[in-house]
N, C-alpha and C. Protein backbone atom coordinates (compact mmCIF):
# COMPACT_ATOMS: atom_id res chain seq x y z
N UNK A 1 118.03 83.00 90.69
CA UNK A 1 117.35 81.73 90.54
C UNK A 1 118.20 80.60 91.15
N UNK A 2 119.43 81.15 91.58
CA UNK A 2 120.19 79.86 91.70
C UNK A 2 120.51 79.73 93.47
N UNK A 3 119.55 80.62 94.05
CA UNK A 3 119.18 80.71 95.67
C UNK A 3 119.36 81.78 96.49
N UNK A 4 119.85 82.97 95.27
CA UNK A 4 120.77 83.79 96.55
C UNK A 4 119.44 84.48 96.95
N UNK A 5 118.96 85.72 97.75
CA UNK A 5 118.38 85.86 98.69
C UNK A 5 118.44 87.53 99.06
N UNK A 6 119.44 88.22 98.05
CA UNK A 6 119.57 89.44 98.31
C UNK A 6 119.62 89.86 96.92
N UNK A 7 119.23 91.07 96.54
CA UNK A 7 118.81 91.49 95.29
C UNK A 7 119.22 93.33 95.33
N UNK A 8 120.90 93.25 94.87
CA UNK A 8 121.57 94.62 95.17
C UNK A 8 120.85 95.92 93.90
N UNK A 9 120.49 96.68 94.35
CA UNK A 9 120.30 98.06 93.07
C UNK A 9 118.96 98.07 92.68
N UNK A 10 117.80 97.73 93.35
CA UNK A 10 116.50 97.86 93.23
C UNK A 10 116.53 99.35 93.38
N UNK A 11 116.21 100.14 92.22
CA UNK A 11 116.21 101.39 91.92
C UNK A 11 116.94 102.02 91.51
N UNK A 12 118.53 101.62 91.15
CA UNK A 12 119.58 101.98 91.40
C UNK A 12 119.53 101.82 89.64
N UNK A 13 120.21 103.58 88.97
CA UNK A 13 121.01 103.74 88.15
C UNK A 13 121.74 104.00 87.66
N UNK A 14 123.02 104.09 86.49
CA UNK A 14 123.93 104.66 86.18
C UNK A 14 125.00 104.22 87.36
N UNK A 15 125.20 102.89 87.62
CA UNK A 15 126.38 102.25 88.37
C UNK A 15 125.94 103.12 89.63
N UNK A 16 124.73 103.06 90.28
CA UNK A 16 124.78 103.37 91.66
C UNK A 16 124.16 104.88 91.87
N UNK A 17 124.80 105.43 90.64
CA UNK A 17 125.09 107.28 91.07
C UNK A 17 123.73 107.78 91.09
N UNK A 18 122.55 106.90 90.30
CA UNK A 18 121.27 107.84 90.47
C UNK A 18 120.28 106.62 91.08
N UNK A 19 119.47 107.15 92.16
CA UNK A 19 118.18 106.65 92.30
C UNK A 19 116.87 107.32 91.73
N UNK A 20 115.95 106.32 91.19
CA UNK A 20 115.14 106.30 90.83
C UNK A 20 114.03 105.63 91.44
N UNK A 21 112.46 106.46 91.99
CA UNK A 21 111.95 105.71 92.80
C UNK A 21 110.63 104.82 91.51
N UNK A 22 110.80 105.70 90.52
CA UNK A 22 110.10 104.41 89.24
C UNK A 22 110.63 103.64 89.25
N UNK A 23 111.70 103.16 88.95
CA UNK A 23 113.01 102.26 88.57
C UNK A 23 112.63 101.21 89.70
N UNK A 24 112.69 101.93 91.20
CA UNK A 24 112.58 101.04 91.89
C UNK A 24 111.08 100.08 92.25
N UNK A 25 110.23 100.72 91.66
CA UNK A 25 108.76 100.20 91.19
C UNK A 25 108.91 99.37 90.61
N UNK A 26 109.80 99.13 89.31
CA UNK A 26 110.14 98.57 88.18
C UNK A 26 110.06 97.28 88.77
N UNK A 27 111.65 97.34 89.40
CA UNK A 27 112.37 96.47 89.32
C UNK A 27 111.91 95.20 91.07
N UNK A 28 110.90 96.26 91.65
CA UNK A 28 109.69 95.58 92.74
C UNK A 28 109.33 94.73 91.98
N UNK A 29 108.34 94.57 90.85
CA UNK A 29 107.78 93.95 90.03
C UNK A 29 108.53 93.04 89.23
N UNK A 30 109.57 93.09 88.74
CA UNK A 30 110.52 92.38 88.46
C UNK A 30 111.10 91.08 89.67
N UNK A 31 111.49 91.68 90.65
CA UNK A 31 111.30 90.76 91.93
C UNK A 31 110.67 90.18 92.55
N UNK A 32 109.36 89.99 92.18
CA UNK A 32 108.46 89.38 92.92
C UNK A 32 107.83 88.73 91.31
N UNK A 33 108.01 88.83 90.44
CA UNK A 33 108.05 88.26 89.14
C UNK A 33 108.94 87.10 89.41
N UNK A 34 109.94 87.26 89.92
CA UNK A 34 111.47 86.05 89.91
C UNK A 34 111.11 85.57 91.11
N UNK A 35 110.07 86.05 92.38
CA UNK A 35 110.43 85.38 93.93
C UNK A 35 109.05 83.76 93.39
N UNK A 36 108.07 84.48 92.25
CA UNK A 36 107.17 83.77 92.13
C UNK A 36 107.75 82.61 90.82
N UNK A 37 108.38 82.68 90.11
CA UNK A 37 109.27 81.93 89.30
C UNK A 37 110.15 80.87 90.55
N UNK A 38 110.24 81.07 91.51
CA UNK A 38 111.31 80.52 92.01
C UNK A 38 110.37 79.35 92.90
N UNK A 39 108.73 79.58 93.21
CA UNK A 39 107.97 78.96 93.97
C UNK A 39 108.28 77.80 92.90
N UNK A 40 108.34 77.63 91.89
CA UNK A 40 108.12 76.98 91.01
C UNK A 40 106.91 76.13 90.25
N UNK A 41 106.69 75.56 89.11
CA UNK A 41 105.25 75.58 88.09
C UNK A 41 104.47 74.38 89.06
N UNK A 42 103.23 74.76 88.82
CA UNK A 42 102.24 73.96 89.05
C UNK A 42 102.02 73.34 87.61
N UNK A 43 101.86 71.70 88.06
CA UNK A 43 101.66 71.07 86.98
C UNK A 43 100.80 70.10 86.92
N UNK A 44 99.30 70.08 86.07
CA UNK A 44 98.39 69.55 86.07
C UNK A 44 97.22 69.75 85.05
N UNK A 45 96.26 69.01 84.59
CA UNK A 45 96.00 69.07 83.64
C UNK A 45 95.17 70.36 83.46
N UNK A 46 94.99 71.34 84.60
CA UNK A 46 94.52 72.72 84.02
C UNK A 46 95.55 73.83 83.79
N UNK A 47 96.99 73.53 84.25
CA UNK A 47 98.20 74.04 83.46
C UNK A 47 98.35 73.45 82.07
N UNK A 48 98.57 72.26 82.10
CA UNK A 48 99.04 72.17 80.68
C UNK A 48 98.06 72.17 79.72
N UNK A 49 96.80 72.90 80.14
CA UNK A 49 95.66 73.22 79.19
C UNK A 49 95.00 72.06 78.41
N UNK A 50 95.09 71.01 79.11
CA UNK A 50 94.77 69.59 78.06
C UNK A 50 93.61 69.47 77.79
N UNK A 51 92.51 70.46 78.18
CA UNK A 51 90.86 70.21 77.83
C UNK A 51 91.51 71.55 76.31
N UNK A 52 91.81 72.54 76.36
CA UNK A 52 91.90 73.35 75.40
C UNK A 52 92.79 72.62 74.11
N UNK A 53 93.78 71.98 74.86
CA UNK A 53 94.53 70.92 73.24
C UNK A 53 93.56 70.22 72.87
N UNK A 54 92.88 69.58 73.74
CA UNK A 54 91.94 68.41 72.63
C UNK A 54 90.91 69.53 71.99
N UNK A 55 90.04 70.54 72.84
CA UNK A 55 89.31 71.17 71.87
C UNK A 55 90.01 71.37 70.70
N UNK A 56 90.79 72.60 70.69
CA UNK A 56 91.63 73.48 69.55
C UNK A 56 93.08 72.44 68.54
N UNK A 57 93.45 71.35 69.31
CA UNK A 57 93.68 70.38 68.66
C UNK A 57 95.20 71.33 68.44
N UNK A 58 96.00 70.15 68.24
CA UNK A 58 97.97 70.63 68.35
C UNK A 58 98.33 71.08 66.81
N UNK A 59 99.13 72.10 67.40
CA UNK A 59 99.77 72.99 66.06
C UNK A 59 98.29 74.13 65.71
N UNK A 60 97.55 74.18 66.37
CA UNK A 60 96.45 75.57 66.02
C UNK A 60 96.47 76.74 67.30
N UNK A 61 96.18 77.88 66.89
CA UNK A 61 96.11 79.20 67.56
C UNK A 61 95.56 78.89 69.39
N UNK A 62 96.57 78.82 70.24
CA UNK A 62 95.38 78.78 71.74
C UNK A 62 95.83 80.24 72.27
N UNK A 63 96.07 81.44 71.59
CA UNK A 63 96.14 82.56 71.92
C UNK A 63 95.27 83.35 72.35
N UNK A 64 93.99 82.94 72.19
CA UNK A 64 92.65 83.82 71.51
C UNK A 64 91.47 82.75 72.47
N UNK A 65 92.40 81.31 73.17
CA UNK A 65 91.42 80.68 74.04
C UNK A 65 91.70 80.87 75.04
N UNK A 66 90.00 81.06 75.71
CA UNK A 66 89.90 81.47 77.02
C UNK A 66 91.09 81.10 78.71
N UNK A 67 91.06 79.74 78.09
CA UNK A 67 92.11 79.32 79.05
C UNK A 67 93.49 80.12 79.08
N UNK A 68 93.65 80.68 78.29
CA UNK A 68 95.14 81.23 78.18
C UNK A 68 95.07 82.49 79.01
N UNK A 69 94.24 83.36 79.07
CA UNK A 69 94.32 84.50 79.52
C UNK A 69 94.06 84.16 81.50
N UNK A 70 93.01 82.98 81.26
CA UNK A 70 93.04 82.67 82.78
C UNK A 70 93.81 82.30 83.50
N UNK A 71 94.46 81.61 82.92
CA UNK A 71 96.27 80.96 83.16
C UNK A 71 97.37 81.87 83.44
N UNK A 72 97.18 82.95 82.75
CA UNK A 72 98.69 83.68 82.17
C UNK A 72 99.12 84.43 83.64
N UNK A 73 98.18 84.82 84.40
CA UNK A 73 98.92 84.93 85.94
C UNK A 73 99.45 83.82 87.06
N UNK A 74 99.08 82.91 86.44
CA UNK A 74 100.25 81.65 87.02
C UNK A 74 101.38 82.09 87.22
N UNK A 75 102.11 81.88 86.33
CA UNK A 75 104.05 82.44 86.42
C UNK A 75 103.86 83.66 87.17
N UNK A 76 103.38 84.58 87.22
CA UNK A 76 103.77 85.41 87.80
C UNK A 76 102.35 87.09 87.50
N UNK A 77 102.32 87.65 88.31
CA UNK A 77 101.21 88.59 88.28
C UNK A 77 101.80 90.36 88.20
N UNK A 78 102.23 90.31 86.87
CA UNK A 78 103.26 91.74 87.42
C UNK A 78 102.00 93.06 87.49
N UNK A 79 102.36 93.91 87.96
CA UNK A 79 101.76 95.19 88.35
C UNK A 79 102.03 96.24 87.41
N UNK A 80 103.69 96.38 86.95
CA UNK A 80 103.77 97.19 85.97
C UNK A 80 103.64 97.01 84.62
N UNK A 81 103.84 95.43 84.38
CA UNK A 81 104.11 95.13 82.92
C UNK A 81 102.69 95.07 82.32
N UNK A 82 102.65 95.14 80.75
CA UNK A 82 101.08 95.22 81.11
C UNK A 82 101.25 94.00 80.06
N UNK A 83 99.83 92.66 79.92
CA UNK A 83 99.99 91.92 79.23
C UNK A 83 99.11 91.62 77.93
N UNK A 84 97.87 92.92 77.63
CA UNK A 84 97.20 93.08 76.78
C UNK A 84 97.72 92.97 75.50
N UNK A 85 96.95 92.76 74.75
CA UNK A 85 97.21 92.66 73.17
C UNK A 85 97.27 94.04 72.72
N UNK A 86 98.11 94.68 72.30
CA UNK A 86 98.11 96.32 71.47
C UNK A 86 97.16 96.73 71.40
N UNK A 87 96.06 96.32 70.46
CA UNK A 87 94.92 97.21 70.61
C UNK A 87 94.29 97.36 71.59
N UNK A 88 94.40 96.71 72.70
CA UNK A 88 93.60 96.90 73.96
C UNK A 88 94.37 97.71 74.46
N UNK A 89 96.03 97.25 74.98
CA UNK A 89 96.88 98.01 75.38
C UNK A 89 96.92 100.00 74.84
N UNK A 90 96.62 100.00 73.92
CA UNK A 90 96.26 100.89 73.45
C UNK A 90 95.12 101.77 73.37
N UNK A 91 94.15 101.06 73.73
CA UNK A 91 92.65 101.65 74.06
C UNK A 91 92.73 102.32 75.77
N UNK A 92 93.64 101.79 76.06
CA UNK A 92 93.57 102.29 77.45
C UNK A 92 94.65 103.28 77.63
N UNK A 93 94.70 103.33 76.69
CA UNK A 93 95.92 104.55 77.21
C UNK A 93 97.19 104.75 76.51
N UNK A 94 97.85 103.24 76.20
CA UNK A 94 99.20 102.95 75.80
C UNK A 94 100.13 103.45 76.43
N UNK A 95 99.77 103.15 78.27
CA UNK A 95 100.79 103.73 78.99
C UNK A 95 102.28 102.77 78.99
N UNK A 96 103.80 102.99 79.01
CA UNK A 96 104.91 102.61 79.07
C UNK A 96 104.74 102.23 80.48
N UNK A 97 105.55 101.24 81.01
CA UNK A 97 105.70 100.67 82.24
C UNK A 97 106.66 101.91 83.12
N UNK A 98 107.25 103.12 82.52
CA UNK A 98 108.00 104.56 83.25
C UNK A 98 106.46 104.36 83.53
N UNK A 99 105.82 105.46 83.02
CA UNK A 99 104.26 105.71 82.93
C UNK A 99 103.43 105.11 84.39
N UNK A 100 103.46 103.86 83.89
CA UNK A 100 102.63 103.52 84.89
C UNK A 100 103.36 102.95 86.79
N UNK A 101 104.51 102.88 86.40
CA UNK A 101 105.62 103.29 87.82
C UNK A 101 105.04 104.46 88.59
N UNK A 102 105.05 105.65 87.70
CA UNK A 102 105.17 106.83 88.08
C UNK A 102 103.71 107.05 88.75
N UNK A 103 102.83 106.91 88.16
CA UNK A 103 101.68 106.68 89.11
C UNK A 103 101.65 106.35 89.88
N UNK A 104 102.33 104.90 89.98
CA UNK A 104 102.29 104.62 91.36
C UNK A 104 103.37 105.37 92.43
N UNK A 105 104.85 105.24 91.90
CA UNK A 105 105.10 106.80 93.03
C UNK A 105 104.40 107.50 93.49
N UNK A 106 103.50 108.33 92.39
CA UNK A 106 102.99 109.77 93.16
C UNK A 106 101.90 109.26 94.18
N UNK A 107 101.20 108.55 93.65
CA UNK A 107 100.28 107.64 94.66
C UNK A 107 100.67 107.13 96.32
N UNK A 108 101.84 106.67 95.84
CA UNK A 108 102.19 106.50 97.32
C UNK A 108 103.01 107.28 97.99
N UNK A 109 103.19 108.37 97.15
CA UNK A 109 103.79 109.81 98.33
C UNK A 109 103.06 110.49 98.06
N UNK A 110 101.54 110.21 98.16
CA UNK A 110 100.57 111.25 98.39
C UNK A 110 99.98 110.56 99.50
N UNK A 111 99.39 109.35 99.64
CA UNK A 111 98.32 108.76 100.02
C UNK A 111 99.00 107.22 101.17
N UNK A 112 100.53 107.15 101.27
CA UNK A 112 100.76 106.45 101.97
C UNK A 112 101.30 106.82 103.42
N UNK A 113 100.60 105.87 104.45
CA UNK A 113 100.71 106.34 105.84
C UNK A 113 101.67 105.43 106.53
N UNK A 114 102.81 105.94 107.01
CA UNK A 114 104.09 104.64 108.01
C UNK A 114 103.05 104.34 108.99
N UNK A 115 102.99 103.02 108.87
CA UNK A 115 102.64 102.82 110.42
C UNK A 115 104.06 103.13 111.57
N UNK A 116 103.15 103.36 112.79
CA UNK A 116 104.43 103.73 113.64
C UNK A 116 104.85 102.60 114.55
N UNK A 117 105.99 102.51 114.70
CA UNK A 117 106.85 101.35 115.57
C UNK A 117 106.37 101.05 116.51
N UNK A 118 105.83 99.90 117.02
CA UNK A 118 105.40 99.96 118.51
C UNK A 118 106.61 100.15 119.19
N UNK A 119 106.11 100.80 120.84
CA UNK A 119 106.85 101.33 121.59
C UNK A 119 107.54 99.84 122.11
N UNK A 120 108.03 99.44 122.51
CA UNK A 120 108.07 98.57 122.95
C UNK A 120 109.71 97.81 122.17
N UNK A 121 109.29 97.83 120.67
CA UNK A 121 110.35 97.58 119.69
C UNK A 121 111.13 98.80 119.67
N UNK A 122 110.87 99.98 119.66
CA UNK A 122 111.27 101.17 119.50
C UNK A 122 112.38 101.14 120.36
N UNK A 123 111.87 100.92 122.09
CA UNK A 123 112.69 101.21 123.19
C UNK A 123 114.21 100.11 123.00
N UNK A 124 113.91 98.76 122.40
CA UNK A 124 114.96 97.99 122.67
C UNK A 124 115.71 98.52 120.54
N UNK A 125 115.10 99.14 119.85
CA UNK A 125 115.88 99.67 119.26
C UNK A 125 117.12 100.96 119.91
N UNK A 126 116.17 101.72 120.45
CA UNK A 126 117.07 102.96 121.41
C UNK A 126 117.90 102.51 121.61
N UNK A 127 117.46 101.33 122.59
CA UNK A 127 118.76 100.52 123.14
C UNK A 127 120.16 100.08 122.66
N UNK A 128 119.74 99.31 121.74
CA UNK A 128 120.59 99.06 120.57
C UNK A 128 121.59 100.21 120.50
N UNK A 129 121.02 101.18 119.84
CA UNK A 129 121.76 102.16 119.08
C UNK A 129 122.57 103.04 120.27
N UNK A 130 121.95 103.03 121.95
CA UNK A 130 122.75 103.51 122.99
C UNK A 130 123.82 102.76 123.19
N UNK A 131 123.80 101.64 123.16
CA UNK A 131 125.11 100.66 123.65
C UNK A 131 126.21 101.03 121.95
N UNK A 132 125.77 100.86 120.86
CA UNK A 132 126.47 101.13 119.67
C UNK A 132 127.36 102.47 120.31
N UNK A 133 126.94 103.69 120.61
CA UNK A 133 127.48 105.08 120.59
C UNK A 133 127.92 104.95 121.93
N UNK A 134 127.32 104.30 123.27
CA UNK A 134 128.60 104.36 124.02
C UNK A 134 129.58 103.45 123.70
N UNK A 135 129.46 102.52 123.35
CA UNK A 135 130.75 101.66 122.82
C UNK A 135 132.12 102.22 121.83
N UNK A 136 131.04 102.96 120.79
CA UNK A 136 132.19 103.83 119.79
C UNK A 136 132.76 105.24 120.74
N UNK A 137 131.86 105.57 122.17
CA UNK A 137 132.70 106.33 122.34
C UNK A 137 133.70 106.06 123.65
N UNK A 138 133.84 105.10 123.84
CA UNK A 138 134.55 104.40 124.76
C UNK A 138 136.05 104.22 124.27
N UNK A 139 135.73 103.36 122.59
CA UNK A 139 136.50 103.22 122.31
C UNK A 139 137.60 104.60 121.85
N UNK A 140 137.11 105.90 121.89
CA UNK A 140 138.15 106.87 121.42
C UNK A 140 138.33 107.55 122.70
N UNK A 141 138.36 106.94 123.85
CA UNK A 141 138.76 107.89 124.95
C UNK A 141 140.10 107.23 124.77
């Protein structure tokens, strides 16, 4: 939050030693949770819900009003977390955020396609990486 721009161990557990491609689902969602925290709040009278305070009036329940649930993807829209109330959360399944990671893993190493490099980028990658290996082997003659 305080600007940096790189985000080390997305997936990464047990100090490095294990990857996890849930984990790294996780913690996707977690990051783009914080990239959208960082756009920072919109503020206006359909954020600060001021038609729902005067209805429901200050110090009473706005849990259960409509505005709240329409709102609540403002801050942020996560994919894994889920934001239902228990019994709903529960009617559907009561999947854990492992749970519903893991779906999406298998999902996308079943059903996801690389696009391929255009040629063009490809060749001045080659490139790249030819001048790298004659250079390193220049340097050990």
């Amino acid at each position: 939050m305080a600007g940096a721009n790189t985000i080390y161990g997305a997936g990464v557990l047990e100090l490095g030693q294990t990857f996890s491609m849930e984990q790294l689902v996780i913690d996707n969602d977690i990051i783009e949770m914080e990239k959208k925290a960082m756009e920072g709040v919109v503020v206006n009278d359909e954020t600060l819900a001021v038609d729902a305070i005067k209805e429901i009036g200050v110090g009473n329940d706005f849990l259960a009003h409509p505005s709240t649930m329409e709102n609540i993807d403002l801050a942020s829209d996560p994919m894994i977390f889920d934001r239902y109330m228990l019994g709903e959360w529960t009617s559907n399944g009561a999947k854990s955020a492992v749970d519903v990671a893991h779906e999406i893993v298998v999902d996308v190493m079943k059903n996801h396609v690389v696009k391929p490099i255009p040629e063009d980028r490809l060749k001045v990658m080659k490139e790249i990486v030819q001048k790298a290996d004659d250079a390193f082997k220049k340097r050990k003659e």
